[in-house]
N, C-alpha and C. Protein backbone atom coordinates (compact mmCIF):
# COMPACT_ATOMS: atom_id res chain seq x y z
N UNK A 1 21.95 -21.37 -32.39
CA UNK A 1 22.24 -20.58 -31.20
C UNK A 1 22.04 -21.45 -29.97
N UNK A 2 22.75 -21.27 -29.21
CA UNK A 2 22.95 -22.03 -27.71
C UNK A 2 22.04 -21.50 -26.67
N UNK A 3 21.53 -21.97 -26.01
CA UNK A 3 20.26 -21.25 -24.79
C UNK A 3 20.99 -20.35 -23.73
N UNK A 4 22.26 -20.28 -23.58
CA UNK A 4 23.48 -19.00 -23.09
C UNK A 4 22.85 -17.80 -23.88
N UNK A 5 23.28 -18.38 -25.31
CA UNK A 5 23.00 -16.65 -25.91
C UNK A 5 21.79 -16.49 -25.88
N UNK A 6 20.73 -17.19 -25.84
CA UNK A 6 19.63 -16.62 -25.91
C UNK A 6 19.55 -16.48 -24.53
N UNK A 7 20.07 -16.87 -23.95
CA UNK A 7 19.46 -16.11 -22.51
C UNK A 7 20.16 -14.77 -22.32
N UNK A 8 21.41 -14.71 -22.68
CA UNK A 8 22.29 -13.60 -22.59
C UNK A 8 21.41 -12.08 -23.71
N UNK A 9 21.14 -12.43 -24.76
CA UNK A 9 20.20 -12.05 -25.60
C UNK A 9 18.69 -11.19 -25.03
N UNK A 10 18.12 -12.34 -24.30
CA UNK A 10 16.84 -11.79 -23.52
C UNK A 10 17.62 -10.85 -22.53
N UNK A 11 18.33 -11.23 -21.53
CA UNK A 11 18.90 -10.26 -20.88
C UNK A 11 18.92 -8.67 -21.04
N UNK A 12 19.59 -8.92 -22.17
CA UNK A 12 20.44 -7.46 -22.99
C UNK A 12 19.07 -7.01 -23.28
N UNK A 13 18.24 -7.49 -23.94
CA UNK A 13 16.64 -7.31 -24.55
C UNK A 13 15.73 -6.01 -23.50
N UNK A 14 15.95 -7.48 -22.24
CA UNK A 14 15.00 -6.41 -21.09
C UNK A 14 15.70 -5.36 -20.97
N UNK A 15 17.30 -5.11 -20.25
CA UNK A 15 17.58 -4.20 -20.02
C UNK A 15 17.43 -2.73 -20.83
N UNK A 16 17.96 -3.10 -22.10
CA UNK A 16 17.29 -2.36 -23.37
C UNK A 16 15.64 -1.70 -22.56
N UNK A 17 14.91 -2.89 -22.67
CA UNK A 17 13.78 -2.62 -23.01
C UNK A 17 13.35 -1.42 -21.36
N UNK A 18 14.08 -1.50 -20.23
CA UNK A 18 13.86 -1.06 -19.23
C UNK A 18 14.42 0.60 -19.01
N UNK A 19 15.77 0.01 -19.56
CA UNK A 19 16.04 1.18 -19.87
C UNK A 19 15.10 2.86 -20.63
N UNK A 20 14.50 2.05 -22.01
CA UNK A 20 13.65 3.12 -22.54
C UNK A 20 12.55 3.78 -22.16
N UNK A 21 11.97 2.70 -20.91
CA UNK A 21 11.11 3.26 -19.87
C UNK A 21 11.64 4.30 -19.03
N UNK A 22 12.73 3.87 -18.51
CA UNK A 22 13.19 4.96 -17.75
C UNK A 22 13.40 6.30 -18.63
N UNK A 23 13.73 6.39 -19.75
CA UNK A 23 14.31 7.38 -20.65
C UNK A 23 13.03 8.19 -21.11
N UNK A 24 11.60 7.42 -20.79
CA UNK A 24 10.30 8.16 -21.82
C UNK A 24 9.93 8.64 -20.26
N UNK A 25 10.03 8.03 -18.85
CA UNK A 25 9.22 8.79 -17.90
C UNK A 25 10.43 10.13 -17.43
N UNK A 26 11.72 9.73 -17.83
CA UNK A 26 12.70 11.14 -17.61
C UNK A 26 12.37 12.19 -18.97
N UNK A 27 11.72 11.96 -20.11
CA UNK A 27 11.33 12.72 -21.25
C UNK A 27 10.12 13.62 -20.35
N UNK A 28 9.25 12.44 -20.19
CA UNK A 28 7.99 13.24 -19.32
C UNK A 28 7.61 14.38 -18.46
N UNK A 29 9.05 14.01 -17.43
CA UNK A 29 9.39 14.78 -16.24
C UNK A 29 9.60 16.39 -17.12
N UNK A 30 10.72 16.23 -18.05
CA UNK A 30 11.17 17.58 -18.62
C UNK A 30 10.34 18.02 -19.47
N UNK A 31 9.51 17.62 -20.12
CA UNK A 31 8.46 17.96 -20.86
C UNK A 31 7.55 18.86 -19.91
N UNK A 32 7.73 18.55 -18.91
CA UNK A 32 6.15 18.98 -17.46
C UNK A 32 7.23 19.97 -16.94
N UNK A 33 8.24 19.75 -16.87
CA UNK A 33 9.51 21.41 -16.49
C UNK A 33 9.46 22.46 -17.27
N UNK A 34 9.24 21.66 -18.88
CA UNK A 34 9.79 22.72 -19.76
C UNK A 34 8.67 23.72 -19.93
N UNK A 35 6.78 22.99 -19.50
CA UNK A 35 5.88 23.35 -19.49
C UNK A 35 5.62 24.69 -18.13
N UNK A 36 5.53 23.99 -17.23
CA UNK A 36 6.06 25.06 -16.38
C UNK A 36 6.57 26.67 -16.29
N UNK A 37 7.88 26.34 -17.28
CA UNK A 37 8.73 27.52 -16.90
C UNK A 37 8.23 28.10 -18.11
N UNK A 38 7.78 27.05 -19.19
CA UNK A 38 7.08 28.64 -20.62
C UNK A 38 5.39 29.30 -19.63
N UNK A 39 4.97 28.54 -18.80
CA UNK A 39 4.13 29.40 -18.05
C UNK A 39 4.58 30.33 -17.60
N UNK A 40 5.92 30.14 -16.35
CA UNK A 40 6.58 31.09 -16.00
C UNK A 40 7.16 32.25 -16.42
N UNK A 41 7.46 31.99 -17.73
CA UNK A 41 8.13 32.75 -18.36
C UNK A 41 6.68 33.78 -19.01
N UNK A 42 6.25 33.44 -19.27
CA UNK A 42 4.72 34.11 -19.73
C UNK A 42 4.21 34.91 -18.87
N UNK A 43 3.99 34.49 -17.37
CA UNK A 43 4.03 35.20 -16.53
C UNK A 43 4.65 36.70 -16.39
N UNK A 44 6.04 36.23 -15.93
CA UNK A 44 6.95 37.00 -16.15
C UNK A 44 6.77 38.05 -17.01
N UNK A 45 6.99 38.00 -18.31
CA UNK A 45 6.87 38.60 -19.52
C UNK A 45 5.63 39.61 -19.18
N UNK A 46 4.03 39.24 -18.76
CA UNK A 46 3.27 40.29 -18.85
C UNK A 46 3.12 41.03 -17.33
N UNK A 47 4.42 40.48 -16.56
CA UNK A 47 4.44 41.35 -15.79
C UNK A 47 5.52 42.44 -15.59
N UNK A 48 5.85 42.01 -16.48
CA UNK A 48 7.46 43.03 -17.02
C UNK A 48 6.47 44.23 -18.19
N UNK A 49 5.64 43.16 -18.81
CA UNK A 49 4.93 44.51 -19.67
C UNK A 49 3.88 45.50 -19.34
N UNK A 50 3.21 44.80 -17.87
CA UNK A 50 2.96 45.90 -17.10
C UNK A 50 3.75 46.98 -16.19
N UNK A 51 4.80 46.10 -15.81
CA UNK A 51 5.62 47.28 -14.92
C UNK A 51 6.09 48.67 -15.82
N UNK A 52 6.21 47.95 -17.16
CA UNK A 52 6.55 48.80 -18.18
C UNK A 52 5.86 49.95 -18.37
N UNK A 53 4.59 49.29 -18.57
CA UNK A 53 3.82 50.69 -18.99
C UNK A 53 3.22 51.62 -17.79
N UNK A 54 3.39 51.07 -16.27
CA UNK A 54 3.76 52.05 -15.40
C UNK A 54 4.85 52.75 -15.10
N UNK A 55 5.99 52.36 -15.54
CA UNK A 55 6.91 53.54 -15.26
C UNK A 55 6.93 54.27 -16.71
N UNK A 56 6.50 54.17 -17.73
CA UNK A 56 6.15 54.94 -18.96
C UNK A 56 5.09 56.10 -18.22
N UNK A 57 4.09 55.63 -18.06
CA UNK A 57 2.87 56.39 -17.47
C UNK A 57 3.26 56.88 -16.08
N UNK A 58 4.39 56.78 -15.49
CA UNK A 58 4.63 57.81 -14.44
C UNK A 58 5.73 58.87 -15.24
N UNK A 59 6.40 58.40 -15.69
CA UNK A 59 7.53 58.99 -16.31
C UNK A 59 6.93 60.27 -17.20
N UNK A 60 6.07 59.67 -17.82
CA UNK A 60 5.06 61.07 -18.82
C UNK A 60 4.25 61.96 -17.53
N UNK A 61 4.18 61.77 -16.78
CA UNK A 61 3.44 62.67 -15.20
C UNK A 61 4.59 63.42 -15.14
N UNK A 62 6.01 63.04 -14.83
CA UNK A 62 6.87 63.48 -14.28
C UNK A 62 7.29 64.41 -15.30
N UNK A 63 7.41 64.18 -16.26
CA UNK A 63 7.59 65.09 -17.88
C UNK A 63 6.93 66.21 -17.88
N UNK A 64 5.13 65.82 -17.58
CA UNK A 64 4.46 66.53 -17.48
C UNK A 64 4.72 68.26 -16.43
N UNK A 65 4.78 67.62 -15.49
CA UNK A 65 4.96 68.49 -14.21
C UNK A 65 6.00 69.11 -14.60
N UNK A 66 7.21 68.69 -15.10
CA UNK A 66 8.56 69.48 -15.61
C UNK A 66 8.67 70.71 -16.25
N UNK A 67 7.85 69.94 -17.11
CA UNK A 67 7.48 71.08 -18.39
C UNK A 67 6.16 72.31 -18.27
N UNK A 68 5.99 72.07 -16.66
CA UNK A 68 5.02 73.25 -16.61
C UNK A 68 5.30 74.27 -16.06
């Protein structure tokens, strides 16, 4: 091999090798998004399952009163 290709070689090497850095701290980023929004979403969820069981528990008041 000629010191071209090996330089052409190392080249390709780093970029490679720079590249996968960039690709594990853009993994990171979405990993810490995806973390986030299952908080969010969790959130969400037990506040949907409280709103729930207040309009259940008004709704049975309102039943109540109907039916008297």
């Amino acid at each position: 091999m000629s010191l071209e290709l090996l330089s052409k070689l190392e080249t390709k090497i780093q970029a490679a090798l720079e590249t996968i850095e960039l690709l594990k701290m853009e993994l990171e980023e979405e990993k810490q998004k995806n973390q986030n929004l299952t908080e969010t979403n969790q959130q969400l969820s037990q506040d949907l399952h409280s709103w729930n069981e207040k309009i259940t528990g008004l709704v049975g008041l309102l039943n109540d009163e109907v039916s008297e």
